[in-house]
C-alpha atoms as a PDB file:
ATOM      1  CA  UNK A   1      -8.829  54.607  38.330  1.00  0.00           C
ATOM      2  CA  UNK A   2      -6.690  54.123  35.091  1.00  0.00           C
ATOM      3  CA  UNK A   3      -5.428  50.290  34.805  1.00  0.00           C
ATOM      4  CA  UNK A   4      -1.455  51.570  34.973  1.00  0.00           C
ATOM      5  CA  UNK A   5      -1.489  54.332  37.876  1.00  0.00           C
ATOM      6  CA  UNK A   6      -3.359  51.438  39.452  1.00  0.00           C
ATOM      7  CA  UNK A   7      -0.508  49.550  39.122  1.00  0.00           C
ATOM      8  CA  UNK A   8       2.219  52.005  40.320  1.00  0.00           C
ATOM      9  CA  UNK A   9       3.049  53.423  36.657  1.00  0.00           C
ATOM     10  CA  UNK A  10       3.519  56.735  35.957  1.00  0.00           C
ATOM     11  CA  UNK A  11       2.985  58.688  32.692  1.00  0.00           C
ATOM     12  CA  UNK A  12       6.510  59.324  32.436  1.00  0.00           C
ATOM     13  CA  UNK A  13       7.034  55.411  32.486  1.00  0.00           C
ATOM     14  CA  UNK A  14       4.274  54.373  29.806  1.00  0.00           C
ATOM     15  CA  UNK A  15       5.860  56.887  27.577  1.00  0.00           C
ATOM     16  CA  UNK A  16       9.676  56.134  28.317  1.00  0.00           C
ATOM     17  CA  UNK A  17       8.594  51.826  27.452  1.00  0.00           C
ATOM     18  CA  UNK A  18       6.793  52.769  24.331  1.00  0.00           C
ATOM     19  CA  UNK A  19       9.729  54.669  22.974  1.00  0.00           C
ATOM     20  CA  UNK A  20      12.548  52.044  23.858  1.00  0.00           C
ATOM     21  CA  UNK A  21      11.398  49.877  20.694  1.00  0.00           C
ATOM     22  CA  UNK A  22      10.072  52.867  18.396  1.00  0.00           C
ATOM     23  CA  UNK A  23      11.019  56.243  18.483  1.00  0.00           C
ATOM     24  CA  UNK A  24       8.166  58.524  18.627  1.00  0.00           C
ATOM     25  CA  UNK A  25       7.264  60.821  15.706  1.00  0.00           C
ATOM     26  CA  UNK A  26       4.941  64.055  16.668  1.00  0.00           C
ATOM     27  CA  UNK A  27       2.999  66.262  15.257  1.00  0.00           C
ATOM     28  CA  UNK A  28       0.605  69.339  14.846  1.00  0.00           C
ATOM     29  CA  UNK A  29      -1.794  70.657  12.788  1.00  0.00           C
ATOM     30  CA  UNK A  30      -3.101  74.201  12.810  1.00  0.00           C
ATOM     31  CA  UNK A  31      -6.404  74.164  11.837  1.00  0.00           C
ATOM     32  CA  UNK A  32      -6.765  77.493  10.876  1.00  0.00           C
ATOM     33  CA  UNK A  33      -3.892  77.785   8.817  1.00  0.00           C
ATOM     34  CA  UNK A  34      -4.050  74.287   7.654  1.00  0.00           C
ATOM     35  CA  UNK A  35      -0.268  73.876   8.179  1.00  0.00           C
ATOM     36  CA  UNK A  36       1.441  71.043   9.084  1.00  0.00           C
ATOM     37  CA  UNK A  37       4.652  70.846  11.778  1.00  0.00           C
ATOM     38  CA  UNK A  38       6.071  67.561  12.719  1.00  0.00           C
ATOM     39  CA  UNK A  39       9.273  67.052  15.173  1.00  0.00           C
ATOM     40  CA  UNK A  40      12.614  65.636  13.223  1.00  0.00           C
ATOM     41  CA  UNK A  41      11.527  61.493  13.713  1.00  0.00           C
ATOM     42  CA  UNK A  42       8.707  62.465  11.752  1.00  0.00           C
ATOM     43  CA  UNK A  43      11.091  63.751   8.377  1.00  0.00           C
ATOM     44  CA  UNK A  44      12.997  60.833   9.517  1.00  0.00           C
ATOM     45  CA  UNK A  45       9.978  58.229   9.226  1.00  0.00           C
ATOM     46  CA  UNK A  46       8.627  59.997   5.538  1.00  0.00           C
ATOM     47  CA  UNK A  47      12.037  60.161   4.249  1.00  0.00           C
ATOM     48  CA  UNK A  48      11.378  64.523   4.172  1.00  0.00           C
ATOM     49  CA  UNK A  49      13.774  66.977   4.711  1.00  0.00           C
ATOM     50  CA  UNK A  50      13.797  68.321   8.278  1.00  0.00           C
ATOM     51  CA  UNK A  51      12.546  72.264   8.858  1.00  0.00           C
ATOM     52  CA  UNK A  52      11.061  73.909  11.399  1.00  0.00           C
ATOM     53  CA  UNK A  53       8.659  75.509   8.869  1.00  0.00           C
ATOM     54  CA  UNK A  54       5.161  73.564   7.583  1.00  0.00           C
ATOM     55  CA  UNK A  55       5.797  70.284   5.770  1.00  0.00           C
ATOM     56  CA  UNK A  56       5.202  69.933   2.466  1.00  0.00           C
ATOM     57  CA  UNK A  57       1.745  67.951   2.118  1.00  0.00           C
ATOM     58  CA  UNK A  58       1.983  66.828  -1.731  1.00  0.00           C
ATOM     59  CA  UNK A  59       5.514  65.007  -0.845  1.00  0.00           C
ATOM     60  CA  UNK A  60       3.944  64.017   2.477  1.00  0.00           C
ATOM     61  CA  UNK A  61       0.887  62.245   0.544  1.00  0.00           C
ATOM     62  CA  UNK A  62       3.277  60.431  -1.716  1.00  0.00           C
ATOM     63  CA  UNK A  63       4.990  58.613   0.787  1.00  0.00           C
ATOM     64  CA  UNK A  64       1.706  56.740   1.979  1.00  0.00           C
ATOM     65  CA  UNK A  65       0.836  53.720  -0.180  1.00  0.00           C
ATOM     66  CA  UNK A  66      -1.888  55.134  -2.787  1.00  0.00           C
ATOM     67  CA  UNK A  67      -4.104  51.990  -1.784  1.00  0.00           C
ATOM     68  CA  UNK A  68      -4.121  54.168   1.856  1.00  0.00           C
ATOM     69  CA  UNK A  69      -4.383  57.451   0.921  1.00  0.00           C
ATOM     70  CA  UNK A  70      -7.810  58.156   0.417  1.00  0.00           C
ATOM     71  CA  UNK A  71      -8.581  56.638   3.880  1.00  0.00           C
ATOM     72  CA  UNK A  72      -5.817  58.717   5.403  1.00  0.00           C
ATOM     73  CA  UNK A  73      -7.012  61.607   4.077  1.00  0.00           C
ATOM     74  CA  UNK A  74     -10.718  60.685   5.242  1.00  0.00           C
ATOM     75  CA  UNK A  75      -9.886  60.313   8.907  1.00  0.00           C
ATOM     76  CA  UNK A  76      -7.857  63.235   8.980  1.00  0.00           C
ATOM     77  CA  UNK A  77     -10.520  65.250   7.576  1.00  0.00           C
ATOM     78  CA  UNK A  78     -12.717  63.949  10.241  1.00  0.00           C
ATOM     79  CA  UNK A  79     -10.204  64.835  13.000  1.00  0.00           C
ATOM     80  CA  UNK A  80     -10.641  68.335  11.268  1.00  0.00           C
ATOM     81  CA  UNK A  81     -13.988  69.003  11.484  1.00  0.00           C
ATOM     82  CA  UNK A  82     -15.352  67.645  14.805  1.00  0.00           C
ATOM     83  CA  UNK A  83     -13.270  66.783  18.218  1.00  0.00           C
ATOM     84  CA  UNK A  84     -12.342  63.195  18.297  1.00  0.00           C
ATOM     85  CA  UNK A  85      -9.856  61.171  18.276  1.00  0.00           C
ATOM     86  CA  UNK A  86      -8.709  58.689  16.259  1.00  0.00           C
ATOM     87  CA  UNK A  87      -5.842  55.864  15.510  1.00  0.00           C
ATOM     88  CA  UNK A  88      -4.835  54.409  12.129  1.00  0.00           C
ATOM     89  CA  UNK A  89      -2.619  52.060  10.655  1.00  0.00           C
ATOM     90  CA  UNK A  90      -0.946  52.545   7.050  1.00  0.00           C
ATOM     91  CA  UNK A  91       1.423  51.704   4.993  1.00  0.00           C
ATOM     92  CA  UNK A  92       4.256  54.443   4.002  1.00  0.00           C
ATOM     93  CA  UNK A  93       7.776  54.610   2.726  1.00  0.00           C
ATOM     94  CA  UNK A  94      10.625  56.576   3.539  1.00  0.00           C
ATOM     95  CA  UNK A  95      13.198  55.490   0.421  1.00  0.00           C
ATOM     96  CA  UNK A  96      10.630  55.076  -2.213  1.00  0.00           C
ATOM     97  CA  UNK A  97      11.110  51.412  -2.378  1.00  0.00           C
ATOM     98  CA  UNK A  98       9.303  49.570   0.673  1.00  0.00           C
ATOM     99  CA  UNK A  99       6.773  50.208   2.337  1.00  0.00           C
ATOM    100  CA  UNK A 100       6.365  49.571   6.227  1.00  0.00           C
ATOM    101  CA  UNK A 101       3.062  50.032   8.367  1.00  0.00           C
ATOM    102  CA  UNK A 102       3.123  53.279  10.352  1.00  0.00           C
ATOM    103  CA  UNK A 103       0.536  53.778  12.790  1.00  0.00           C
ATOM    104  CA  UNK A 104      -1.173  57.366  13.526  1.00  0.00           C
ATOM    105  CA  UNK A 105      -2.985  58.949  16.300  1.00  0.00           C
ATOM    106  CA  UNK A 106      -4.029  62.092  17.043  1.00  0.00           C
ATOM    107  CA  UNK A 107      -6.566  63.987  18.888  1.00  0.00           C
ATOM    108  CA  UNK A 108      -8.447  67.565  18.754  1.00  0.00           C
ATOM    109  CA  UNK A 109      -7.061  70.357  21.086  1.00  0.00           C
ATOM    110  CA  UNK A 110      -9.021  73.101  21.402  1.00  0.00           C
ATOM    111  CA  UNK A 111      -6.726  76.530  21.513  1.00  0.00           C
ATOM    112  CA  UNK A 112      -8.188  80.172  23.544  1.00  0.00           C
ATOM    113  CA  UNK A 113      -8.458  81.566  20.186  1.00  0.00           C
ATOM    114  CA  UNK A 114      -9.482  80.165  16.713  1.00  0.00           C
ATOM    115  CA  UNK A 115     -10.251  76.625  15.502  1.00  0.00           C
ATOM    116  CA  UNK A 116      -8.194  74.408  17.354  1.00  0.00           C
ATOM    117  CA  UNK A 117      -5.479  71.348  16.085  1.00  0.00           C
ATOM    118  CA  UNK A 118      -4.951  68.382  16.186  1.00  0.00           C
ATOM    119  CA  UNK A 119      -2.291  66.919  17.865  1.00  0.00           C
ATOM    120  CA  UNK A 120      -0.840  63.352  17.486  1.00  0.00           C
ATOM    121  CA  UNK A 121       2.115  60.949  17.275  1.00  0.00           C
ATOM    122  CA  UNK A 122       3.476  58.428  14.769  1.00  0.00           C
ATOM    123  CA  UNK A 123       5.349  55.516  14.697  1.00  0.00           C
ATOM    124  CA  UNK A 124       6.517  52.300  12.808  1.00  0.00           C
ATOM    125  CA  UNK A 125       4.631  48.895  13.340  1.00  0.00           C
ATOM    126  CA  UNK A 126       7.218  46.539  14.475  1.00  0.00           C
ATOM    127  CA  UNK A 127       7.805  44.615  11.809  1.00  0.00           C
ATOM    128  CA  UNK A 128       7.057  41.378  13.348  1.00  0.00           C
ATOM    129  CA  UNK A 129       3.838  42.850  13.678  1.00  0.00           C
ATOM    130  CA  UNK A 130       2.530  41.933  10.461  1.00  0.00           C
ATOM    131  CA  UNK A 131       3.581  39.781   7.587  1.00  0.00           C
ATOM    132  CA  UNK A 132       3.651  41.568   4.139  1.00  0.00           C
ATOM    133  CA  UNK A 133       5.616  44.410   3.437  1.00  0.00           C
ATOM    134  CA  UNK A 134       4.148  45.900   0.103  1.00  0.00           C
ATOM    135  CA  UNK A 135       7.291  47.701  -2.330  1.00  0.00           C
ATOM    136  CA  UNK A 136       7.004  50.107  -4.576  1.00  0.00           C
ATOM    137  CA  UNK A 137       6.271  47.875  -7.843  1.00  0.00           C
ATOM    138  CA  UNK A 138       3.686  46.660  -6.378  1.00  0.00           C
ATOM    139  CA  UNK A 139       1.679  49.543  -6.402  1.00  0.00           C
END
């Protein structure tokens, strides 16, 4: 038996305590299309503009910290290829500026027809979580 229903907690309640401190950002990717769709929190935590249609990936990718990229990019293709899940911790910005650690998870769904996606969540590492916040000029 799972360590919180053992305990009397519900989904509902794990969820509703982890988003009292960080809002939730969520997202989907279509892996047959290769398109991108992530809920408003998630503009909100790149800096992006807000649009029901497929982010943009290039201004995506230059929001995470170019000494994170390339490991970003290798999980997610990963997550692409083969059902798993996976968690990660990087740094992004939103202004440009400073960077804050943002941590990712996601997970392979399979869908009745076609490839599948991957589905996942993101959210900012409390900043008392860590020490160093890297800015801009120091990249």
């Amino acid at each position: 038996m799972d360590g919180a229903k053992m305990i009397g907690l519900t989904d509902r309640d794990i969820v509703e305590m982890f988003t009292l401190f960080s809002p939730l950002a969520y997202w989907r990717v279509d892996l047959d299309t290769g398109h991108v769709y992530g809920c408003e929190d998630f503009s909100r935590l790149f800096g992006l503009p807000h649009s029901d249609r497929p982010i943009d990936m290039i201004a995506l990718a230059s929001r995470i910290h170019p000494q994170d990229l390339v490991s970003v990019m290798e999980i997610f293709e990963a997550a692409s290829t083969r059902p798993m899940s996976y968690q990660d911790v990087f740094q992004a910005t939103a202004d440009g500026r400073t960077y804050r650690y943002i941590c990712a998870m996601g997970r392979f769904r399979a869908k009745p027809e076609g490839s599948g996606e991957i589905v996942g969540m993101t959210y900012e590492v409390p900043p008392h979580h860590y020490t160093h916040k890297a800015r801009a000029e120091d990249v």
